[in-house]
Protein backbone atom coordinates (compact mmCIF):
# COMPACT_ATOMS: atom_id res chain seq x y z
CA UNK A 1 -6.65 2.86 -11.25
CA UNK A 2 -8.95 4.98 -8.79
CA UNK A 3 -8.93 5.60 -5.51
CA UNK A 4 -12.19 6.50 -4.39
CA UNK A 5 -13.54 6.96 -0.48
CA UNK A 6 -16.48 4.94 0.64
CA UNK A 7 -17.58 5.58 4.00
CA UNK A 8 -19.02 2.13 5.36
CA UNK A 9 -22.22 2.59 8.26
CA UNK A 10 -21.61 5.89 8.10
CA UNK A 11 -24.16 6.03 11.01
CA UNK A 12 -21.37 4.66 13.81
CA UNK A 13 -18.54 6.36 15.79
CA UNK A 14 -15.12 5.96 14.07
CA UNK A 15 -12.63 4.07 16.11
CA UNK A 16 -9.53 6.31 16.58
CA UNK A 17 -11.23 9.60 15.43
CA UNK A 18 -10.03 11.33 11.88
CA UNK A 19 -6.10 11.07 12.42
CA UNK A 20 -6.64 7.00 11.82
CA UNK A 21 -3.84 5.79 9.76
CA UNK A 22 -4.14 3.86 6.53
CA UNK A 23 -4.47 0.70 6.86
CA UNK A 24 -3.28 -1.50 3.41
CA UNK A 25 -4.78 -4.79 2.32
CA UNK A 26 -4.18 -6.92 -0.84
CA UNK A 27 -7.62 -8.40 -1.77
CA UNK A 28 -7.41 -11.19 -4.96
CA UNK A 29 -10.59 -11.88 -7.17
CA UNK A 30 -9.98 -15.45 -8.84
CA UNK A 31 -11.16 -15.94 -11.36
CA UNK A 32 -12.29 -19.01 -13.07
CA UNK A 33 -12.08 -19.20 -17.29
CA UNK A 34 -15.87 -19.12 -17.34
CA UNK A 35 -16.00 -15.19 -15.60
CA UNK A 36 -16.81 -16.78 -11.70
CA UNK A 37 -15.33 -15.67 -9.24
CA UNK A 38 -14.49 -17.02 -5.30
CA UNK A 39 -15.74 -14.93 -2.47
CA UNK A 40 -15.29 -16.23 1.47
CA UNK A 41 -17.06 -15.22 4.77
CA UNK A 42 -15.29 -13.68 7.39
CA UNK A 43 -14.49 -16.05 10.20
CA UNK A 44 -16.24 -15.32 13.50
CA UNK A 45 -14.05 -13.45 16.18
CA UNK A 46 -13.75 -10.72 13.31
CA UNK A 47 -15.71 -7.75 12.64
CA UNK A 48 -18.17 -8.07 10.03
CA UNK A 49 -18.01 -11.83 10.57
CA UNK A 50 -20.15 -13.67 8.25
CA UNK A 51 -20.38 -11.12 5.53
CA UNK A 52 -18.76 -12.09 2.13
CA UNK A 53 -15.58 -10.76 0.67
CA UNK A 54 -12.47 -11.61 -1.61
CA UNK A 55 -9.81 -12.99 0.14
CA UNK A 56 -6.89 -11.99 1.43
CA UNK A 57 -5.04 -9.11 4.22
CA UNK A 58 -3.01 -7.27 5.83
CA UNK A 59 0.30 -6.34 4.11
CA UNK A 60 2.98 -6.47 6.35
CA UNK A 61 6.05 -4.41 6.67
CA UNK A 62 8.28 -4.26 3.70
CA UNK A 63 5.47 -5.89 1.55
CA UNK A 64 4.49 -5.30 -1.59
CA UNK A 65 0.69 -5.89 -2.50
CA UNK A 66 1.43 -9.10 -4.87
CA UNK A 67 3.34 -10.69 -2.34
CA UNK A 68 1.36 -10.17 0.54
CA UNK A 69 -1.59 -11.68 -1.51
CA UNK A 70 0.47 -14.35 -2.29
CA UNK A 71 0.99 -15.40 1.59
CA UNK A 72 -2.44 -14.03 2.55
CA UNK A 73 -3.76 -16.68 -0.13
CA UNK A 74 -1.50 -19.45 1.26
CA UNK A 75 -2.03 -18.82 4.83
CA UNK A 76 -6.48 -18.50 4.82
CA UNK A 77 -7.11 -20.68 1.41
CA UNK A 78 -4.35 -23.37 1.29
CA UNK A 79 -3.43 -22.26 -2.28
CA UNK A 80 0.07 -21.12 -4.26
CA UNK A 81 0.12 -18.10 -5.95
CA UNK A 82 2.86 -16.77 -7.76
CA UNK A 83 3.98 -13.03 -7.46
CA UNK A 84 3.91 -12.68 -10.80
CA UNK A 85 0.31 -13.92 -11.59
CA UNK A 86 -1.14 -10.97 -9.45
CA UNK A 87 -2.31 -8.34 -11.58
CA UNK A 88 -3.28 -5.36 -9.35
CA UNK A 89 -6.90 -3.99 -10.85
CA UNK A 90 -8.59 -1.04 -8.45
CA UNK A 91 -7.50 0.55 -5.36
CA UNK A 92 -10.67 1.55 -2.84
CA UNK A 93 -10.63 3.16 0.18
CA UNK A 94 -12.84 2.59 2.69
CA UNK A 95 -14.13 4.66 5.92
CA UNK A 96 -15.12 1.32 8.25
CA UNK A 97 -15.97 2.12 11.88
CA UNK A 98 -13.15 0.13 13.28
CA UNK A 99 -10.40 1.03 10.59
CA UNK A 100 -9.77 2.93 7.58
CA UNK A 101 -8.34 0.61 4.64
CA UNK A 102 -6.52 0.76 1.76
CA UNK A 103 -8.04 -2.62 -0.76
CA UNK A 104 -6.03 -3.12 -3.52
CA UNK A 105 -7.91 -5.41 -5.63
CA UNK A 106 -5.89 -7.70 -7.80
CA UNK A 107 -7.03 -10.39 -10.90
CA UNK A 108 -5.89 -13.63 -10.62
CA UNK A 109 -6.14 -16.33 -13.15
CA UNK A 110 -3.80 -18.72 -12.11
CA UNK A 111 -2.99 -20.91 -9.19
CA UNK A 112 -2.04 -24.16 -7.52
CA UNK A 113 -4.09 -26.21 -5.45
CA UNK A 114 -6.97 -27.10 -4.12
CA UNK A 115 -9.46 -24.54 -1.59
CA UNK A 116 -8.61 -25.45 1.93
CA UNK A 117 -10.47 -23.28 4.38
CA UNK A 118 -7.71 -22.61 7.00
CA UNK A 119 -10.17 -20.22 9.08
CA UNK A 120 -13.17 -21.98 9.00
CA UNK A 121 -14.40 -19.31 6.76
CA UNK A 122 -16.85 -20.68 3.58
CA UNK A 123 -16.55 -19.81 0.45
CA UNK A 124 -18.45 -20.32 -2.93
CA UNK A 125 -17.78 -19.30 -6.27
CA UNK A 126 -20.21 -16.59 -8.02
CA UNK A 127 -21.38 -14.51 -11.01
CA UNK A 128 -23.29 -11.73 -11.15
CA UNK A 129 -25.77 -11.16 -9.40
CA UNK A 130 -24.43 -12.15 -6.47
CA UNK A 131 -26.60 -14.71 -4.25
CA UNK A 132 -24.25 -14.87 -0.95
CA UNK A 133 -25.54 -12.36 1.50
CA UNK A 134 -24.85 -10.10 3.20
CA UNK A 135 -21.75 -8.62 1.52
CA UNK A 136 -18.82 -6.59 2.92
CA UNK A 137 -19.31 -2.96 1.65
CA UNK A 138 -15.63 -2.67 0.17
CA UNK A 139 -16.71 -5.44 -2.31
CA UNK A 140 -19.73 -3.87 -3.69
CA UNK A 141 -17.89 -1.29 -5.62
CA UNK A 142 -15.29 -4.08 -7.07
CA UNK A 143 -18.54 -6.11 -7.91
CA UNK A 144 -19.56 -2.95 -9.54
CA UNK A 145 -16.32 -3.08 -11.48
CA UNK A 146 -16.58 -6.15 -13.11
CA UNK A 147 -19.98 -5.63 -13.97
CA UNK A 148 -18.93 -2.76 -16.15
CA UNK A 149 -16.26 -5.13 -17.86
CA UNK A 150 -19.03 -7.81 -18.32
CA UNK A 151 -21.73 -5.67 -20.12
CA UNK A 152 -23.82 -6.64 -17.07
CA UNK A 153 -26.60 -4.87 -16.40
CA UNK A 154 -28.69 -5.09 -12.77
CA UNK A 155 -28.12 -5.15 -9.20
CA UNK A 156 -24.93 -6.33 -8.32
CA UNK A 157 -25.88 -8.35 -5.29
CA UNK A 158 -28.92 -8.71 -2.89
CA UNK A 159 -28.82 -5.87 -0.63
């Protein structure tokens, strides 16, 4: 597992200058037997709202990455994941204007439920290429990821 930096808009002021603390998010990928995969747009009132990502958040103190995923899955999508079903896949870091974050990436195969969005966010379930646009920069590399996996060959997404 790799933990590269990507600086995202590079062009803007960072928010809190270069002694910004970390910032750790558990991000799942669902996965679907037939390779798709979910993505949602952020909700408006956020930054970046209306870009696509994988779901999930924030880990909160005394969390570990599977189960904040787990709540961060129940709490936006409706949907019961258990702790044990998360398998954490990359780690990125990722230089955003208003934070710097820690997205550890996790595979999941297996859940209960149905989709319920609890944000009023959309979501849609992809392959590669990507069509939703425009997509969050800390999911392009991930994207990038499971293209490698797949044999797939091509752009990613439309950029």
């Amino acid at each position: 597992m790799s933990e590269s930096l990507l600086i995202a808009d590079g062009a803007l002021t960072r928010q809190g200058g270069s002694e910004r603390a970390v910032v750790d998010v558990a991000v799942g990928i669902l996965l679907q037997p037939d390779g798709a995969f979910l993505l949602t747009s952020r909700p408006q009132g956020k930054v970046y709202a209306g870009y696509w990502e994988f779901p999930g958040g924030k880990l909160e103190a005394h969390e570990t990455v599977e189960q904040a995923l787990s709540r961060e899955l129940w709490e936006e999508l409706g949907i019961q994941v258990a702790v044990e079903d998360v398998q954490l896949w990359r780690q990125q870091l990722v230089d955003y204007p208003h934070a710097l974050v820690r997205l550890n990436f996790c595979k999941i195969f297996r859940w209960q439920g149905d989709l319920q969005m609890r944000e009023q966010q959309a979501a849609v379930w992809q392959t590669l290429p990507v069509t939703a646009h425009p997509v969050l920069p800390g999911t392009v590399p991930v994207m990038a990821g499971l293209a490698e996996e797949r044999g797939f060959a091509g752009a990613t997404h439309a950029s």
